[in-house]
C-alpha atoms as a PDB file:
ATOM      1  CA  UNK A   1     -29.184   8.078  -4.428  1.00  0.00           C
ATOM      2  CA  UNK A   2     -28.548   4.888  -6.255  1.00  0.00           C
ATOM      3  CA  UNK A   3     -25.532   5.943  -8.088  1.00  0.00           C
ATOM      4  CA  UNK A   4     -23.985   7.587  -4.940  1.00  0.00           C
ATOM      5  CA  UNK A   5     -24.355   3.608  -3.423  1.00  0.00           C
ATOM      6  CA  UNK A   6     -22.852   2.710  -6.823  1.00  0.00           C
ATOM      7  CA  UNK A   7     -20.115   4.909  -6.751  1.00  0.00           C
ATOM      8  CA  UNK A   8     -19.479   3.833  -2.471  1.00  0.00           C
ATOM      9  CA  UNK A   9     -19.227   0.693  -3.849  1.00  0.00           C
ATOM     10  CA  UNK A  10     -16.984   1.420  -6.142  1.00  0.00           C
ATOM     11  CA  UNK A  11     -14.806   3.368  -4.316  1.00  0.00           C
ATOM     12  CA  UNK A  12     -14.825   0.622  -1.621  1.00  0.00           C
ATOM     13  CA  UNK A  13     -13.619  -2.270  -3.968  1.00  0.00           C
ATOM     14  CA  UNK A  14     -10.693   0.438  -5.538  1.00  0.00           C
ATOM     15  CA  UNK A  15      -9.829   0.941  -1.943  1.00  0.00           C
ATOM     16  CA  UNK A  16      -9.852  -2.632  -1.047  1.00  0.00           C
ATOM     17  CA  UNK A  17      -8.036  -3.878  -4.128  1.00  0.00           C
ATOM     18  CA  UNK A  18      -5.027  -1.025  -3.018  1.00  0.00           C
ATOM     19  CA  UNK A  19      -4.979  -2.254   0.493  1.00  0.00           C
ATOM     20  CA  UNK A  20      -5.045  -5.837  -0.360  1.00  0.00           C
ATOM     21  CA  UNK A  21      -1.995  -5.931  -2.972  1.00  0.00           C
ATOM     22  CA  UNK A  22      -0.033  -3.376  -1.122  1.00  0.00           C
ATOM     23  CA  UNK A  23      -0.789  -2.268   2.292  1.00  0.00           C
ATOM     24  CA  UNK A  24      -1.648  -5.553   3.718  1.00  0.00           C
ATOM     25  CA  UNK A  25      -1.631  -4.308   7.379  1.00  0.00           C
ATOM     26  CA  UNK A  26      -4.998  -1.730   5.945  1.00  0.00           C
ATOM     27  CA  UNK A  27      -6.764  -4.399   4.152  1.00  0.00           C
ATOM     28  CA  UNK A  28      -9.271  -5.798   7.494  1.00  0.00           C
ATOM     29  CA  UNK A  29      -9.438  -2.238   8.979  1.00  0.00           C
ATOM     30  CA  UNK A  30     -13.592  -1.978   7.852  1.00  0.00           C
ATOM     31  CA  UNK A  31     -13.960   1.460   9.438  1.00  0.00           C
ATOM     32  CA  UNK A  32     -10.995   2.995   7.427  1.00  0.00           C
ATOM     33  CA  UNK A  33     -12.257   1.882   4.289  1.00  0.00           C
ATOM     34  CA  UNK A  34     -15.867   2.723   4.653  1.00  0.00           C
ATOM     35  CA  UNK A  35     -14.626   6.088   5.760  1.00  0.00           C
ATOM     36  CA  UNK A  36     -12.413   6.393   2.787  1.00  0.00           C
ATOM     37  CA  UNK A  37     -14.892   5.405   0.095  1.00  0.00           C
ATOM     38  CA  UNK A  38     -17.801   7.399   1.727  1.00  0.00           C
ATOM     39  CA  UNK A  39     -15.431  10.538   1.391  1.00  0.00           C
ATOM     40  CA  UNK A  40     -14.232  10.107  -1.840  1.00  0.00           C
ATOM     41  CA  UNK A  41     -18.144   9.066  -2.669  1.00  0.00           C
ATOM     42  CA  UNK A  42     -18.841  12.423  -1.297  1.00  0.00           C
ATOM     43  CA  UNK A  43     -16.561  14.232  -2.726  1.00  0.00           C
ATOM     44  CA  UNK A  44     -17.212  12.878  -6.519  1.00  0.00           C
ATOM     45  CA  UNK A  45     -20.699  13.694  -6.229  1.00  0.00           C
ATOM     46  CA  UNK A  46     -19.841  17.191  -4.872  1.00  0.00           C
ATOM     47  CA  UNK A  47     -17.553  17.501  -7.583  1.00  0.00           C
ATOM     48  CA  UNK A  48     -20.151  16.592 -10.279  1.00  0.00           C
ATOM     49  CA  UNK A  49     -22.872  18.906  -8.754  1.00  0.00           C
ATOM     50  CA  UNK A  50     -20.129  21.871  -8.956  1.00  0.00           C
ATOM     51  CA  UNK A  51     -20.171  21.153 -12.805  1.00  0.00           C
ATOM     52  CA  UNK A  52     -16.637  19.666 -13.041  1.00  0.00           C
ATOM     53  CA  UNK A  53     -16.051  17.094 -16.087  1.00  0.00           C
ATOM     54  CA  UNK A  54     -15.919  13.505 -14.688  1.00  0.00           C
ATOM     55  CA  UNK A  55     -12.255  13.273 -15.183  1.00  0.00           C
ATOM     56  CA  UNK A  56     -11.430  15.724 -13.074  1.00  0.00           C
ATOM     57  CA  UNK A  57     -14.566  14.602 -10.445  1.00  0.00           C
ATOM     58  CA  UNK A  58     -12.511  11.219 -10.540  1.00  0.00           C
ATOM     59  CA  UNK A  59      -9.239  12.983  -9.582  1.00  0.00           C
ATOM     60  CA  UNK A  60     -10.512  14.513  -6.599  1.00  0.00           C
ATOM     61  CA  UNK A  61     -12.015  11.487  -5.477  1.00  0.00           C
ATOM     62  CA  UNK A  62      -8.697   9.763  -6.066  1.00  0.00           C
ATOM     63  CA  UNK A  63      -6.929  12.235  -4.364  1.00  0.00           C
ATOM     64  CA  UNK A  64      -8.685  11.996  -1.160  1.00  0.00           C
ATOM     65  CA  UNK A  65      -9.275   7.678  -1.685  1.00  0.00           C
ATOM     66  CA  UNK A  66      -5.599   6.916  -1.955  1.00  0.00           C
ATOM     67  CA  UNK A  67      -4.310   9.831   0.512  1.00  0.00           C
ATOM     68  CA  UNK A  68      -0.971   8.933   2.513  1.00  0.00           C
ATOM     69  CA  UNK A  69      -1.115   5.564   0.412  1.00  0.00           C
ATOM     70  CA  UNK A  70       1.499   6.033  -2.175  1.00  0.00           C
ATOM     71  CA  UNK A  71       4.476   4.656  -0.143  1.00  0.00           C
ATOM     72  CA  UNK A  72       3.736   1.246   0.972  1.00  0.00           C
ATOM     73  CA  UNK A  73       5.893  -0.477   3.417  1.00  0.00           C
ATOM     74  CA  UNK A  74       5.197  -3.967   2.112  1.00  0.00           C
ATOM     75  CA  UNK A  75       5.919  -3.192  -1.728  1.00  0.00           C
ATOM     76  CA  UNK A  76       8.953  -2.089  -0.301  1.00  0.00           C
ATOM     77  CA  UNK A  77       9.665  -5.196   1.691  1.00  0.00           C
ATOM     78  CA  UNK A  78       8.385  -7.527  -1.369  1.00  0.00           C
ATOM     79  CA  UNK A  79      10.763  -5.592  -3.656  1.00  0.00           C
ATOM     80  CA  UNK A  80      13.737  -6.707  -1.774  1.00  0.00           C
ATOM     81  CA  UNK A  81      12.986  -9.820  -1.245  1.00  0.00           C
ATOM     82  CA  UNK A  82      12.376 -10.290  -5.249  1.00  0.00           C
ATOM     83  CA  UNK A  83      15.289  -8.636  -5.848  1.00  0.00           C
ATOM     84  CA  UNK A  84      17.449  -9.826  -3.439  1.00  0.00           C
ATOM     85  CA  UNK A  85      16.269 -13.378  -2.606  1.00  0.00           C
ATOM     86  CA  UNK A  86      14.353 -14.638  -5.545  1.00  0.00           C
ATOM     87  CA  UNK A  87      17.224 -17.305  -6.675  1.00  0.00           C
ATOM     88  CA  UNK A  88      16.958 -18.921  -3.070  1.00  0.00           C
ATOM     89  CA  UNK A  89      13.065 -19.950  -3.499  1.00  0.00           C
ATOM     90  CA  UNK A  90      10.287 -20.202  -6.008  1.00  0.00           C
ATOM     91  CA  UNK A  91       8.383 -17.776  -7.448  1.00  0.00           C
ATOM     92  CA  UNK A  92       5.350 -18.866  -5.273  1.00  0.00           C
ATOM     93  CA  UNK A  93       6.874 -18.569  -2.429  1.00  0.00           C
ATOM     94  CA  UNK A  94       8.000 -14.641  -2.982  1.00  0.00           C
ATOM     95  CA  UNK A  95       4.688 -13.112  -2.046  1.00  0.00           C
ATOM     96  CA  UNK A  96       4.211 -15.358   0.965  1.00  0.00           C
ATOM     97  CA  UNK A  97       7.769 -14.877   2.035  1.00  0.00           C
ATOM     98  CA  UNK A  98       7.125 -11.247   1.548  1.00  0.00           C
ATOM     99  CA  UNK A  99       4.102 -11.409   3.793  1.00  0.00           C
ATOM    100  CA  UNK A 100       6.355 -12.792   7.055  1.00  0.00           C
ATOM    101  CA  UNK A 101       9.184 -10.592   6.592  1.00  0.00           C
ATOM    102  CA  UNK A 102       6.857  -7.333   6.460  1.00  0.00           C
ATOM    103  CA  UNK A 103       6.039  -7.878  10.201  1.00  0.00           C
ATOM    104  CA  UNK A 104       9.808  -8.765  10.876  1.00  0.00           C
ATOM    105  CA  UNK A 105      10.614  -5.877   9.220  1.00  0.00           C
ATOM    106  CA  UNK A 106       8.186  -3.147  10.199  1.00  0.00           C
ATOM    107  CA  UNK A 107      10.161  -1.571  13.190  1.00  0.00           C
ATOM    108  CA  UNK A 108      13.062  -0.521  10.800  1.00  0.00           C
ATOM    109  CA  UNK A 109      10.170   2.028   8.846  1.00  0.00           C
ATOM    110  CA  UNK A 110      10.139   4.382  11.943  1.00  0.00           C
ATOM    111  CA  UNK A 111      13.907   5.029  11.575  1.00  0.00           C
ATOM    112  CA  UNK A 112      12.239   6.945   8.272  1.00  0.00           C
ATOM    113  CA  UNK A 113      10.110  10.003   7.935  1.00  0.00           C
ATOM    114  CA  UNK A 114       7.897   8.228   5.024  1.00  0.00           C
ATOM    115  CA  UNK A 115       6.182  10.240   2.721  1.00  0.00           C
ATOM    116  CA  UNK A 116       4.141   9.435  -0.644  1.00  0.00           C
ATOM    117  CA  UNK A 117       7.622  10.348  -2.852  1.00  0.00           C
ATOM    118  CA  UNK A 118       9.658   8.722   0.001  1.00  0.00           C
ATOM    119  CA  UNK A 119      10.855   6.000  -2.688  1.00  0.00           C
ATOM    120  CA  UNK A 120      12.719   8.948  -4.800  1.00  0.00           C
ATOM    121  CA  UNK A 121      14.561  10.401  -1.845  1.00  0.00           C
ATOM    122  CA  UNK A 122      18.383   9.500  -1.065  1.00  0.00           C
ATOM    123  CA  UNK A 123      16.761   8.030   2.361  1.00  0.00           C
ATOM    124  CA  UNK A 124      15.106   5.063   0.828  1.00  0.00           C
ATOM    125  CA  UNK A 125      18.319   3.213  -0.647  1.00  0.00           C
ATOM    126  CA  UNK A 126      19.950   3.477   3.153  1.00  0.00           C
ATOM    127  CA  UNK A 127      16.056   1.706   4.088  1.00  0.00           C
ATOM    128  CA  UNK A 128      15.794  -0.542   1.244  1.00  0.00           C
ATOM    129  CA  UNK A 129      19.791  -1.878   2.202  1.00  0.00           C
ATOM    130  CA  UNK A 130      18.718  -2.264   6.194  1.00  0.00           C
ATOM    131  CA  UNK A 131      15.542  -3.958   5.234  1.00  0.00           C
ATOM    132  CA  UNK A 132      17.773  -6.609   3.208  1.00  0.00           C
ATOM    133  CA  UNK A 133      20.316  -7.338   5.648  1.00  0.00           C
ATOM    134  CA  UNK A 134      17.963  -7.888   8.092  1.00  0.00           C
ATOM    135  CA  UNK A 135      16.026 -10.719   6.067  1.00  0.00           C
ATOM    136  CA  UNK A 136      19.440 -11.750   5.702  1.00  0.00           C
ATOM    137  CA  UNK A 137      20.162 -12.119   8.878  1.00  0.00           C
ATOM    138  CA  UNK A 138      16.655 -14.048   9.892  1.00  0.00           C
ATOM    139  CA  UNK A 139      17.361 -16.319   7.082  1.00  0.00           C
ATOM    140  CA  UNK A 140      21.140 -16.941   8.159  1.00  0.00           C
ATOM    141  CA  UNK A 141      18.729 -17.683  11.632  1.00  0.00           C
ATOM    142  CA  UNK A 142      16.090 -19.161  11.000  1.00  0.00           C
ATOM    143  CA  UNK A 143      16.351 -20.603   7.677  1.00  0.00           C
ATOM    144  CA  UNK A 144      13.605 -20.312   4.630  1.00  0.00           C
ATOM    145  CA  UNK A 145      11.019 -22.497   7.008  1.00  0.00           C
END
């Protein structure tokens, strides 16, 4: 039992880690990453018992802790605003930036059927070109603030 609450643990702070950098909007939701980790807990130890090798008892725990998390919304909007607006404020300021755009931004990812590859369809240059013109625009609006 002690190294299943070792391995929650562990899955929890992987989880959290994830959510944190990249899918900011996840990273306070407590019930979806105790759920997550206690699965992919689950599922490891399963695994193990069954007799697979570790590596492959950490790829089906991986596989169901990072499920429907490969495309994230907010890498996406932090992408364009380093690529697009990074000679118009400091470095520091990028992430931040990032941060208030990605809830002015938000409604344009429903336009999109997202999916974990979404990023190497023909879809996501039309997204990635509508998400910069309309930080554009706020900034024409509201300025850098």
């Amino acid at each position: 039992m002690a190294t299943q609450q070792k391995d929650l643990s562990y899955f929890r702070l992987r989880l959290q880690e994830l959510l944190n950098a990249s899918f900011p909007e996840k990273a306070n939701d407590q019930k979806f990453i105790e759920q997550r980790s206690s699965w992919a807990a689950d599922a490891y130890e399963g695994a193990f018992s069954s007799g697979n090798a570790v590596e492959q008892c950490n790829d089906i725990a991986n596989y169901i802790l990072f499920e429907g998390l490969h495309f994230s919304k907010f890498d996406t909007v932090f992408q364009v605003v380093c690529n697009e607006f990074d000679t118009i404020m400091a470095d520091e300021e990028l992430r931040p930036f990032a941060l208030k755009m990605f809830t002015v931004c938000e409604p344009i990812f429903s336009g999109y059927k997202l999916t974990d590859d979404f990023a190497y369809k023909t879809e996501y240059d039309l997204l990635y070109s509508e998400i910069t013109g309309t930080i554009a625009i706020w900034i024409a609006e509201n300025g850098l603030q």
